[in-house]
C-alpha atoms as a PDB file:
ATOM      1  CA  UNK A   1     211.004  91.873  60.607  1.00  0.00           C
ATOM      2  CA  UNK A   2     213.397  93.259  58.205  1.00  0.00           C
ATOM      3  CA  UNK A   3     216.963  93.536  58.705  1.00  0.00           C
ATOM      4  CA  UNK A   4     217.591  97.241  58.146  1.00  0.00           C
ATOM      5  CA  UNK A   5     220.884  98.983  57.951  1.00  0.00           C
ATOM      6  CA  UNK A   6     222.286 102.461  59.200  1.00  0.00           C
ATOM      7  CA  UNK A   7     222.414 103.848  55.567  1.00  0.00           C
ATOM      8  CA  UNK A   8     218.524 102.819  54.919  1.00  0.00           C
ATOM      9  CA  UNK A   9     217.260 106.180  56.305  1.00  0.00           C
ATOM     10  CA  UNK A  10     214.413 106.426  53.280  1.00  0.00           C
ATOM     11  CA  UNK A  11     212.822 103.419  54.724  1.00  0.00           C
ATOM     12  CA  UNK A  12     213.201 103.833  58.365  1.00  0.00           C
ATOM     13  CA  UNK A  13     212.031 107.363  58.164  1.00  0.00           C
ATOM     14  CA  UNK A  14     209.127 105.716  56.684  1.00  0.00           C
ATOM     15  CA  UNK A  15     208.561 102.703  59.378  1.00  0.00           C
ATOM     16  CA  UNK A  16     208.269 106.056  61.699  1.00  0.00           C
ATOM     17  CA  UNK A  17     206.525 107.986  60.075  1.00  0.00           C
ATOM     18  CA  UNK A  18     203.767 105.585  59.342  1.00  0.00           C
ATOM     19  CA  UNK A  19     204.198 104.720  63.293  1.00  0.00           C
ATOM     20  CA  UNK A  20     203.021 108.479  63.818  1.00  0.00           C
ATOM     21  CA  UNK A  21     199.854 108.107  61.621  1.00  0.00           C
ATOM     22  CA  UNK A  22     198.811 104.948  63.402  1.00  0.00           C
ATOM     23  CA  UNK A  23     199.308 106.643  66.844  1.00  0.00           C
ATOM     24  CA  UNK A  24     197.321 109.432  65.683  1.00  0.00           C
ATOM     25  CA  UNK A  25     194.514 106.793  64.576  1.00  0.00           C
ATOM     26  CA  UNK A  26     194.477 105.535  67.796  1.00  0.00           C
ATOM     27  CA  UNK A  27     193.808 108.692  69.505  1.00  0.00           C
ATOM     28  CA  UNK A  28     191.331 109.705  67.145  1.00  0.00           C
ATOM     29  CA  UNK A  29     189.451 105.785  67.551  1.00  0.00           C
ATOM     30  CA  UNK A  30     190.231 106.181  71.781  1.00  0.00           C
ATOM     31  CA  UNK A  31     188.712 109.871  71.498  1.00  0.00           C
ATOM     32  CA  UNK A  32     186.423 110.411  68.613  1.00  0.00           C
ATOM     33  CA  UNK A  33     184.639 114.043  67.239  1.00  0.00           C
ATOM     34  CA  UNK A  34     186.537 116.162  70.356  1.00  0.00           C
ATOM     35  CA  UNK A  35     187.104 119.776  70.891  1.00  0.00           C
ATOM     36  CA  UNK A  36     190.783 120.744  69.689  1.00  0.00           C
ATOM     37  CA  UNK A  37     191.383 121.698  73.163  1.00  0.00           C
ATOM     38  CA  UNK A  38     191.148 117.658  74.070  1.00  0.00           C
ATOM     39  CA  UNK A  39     192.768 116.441  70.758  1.00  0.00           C
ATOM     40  CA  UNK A  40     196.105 119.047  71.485  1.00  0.00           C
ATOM     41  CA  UNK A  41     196.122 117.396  75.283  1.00  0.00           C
ATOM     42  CA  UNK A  42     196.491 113.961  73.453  1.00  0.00           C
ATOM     43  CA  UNK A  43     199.209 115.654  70.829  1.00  0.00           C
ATOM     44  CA  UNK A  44     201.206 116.821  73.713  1.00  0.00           C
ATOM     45  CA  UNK A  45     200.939 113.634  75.085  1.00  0.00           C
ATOM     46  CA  UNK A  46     201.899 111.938  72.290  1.00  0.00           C
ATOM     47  CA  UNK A  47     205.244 114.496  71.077  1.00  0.00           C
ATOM     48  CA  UNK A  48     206.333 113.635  74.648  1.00  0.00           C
ATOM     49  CA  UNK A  49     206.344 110.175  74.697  1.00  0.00           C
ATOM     50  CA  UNK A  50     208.332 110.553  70.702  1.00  0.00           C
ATOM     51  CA  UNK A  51     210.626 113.133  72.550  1.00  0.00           C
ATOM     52  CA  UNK A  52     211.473 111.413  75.572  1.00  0.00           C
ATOM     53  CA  UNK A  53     212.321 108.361  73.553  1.00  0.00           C
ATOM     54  CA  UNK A  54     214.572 110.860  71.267  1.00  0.00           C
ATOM     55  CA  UNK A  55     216.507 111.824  74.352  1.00  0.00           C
ATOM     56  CA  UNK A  56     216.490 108.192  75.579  1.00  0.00           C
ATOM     57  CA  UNK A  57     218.065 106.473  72.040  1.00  0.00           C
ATOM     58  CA  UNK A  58     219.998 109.120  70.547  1.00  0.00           C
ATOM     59  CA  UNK A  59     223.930 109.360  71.417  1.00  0.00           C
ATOM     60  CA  UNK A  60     223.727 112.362  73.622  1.00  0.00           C
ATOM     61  CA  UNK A  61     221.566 115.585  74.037  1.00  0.00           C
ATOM     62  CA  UNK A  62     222.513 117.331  71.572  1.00  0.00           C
ATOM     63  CA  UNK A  63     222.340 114.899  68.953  1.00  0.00           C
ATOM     64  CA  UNK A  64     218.366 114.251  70.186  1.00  0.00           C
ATOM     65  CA  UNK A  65     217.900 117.945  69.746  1.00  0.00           C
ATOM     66  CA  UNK A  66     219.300 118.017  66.316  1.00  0.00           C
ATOM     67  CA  UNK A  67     216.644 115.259  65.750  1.00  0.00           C
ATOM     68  CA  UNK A  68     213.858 117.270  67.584  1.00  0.00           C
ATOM     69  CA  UNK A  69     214.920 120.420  65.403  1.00  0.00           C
ATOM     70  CA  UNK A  70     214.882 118.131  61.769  1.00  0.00           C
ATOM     71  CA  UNK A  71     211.515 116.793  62.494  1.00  0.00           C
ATOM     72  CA  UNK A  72     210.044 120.125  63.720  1.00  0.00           C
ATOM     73  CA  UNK A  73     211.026 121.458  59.656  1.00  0.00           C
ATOM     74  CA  UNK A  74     209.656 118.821  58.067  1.00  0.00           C
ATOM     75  CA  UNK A  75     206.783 118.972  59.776  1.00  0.00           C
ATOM     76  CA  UNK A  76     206.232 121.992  59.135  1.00  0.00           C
ATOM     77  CA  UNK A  77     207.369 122.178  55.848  1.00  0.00           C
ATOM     78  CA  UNK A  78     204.986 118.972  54.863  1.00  0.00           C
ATOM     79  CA  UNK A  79     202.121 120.759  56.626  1.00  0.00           C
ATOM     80  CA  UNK A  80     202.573 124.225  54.471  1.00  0.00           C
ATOM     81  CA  UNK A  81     203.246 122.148  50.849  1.00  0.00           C
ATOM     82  CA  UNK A  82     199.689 120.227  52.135  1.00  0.00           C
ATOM     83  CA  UNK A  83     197.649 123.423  53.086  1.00  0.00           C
ATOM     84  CA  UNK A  84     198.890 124.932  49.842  1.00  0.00           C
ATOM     85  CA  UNK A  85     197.578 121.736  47.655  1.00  0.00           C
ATOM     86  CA  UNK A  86     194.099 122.052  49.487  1.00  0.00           C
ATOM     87  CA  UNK A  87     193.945 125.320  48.450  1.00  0.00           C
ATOM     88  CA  UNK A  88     194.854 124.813  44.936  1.00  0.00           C
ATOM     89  CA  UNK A  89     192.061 122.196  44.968  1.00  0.00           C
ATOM     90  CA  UNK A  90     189.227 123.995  46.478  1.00  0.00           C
ATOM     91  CA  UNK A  91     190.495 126.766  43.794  1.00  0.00           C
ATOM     92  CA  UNK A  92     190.239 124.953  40.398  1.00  0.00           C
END
């Protein structure tokens, strides 16, 4: 286990990120080929259990929602510069 400081955000970011993909591997290996109406049960189930722990570890509420809010963009924004790469590839 490493011994990470405050000021190594890159990395943690990364540790948690990389948490996020294995979850989702598990719920795809615990589910399989499913309806999208099953797999967005198991996403809700799984942005709970990531927000609840927000609320639990963060410093107060509002810092947990300024968490929840910063995570929200760049998931978003990660998802739109993806979709647009797809579509560049399918293009050429």
């Amino acid at each position: 286990m490493k011994n990470l400081k405050k000021n190594d955000t890159a990395e943690t970011y990364e540790i948690g990120f990389n948490a996020g993909l294995d979850a989702l591997d598990n719920i795809n290996d615990s589910l399989g080929n499913v309806p999208p109406d099953v797999l967005k049960d198991a996403l809700a189930g799984l942005l709970t259990a990531a927000t609840r722990c927000t609320y639990a570890f963060a410093p107060n509420e509002e810092a947990a929602n300024e968490i929840i809010e910063l995570s929200r963009q760049f998931g978003l924004k990660d998802f739109k510069k993806q979709k647009k790469e797809i579509l560049k590839d399918k293009n050429e």
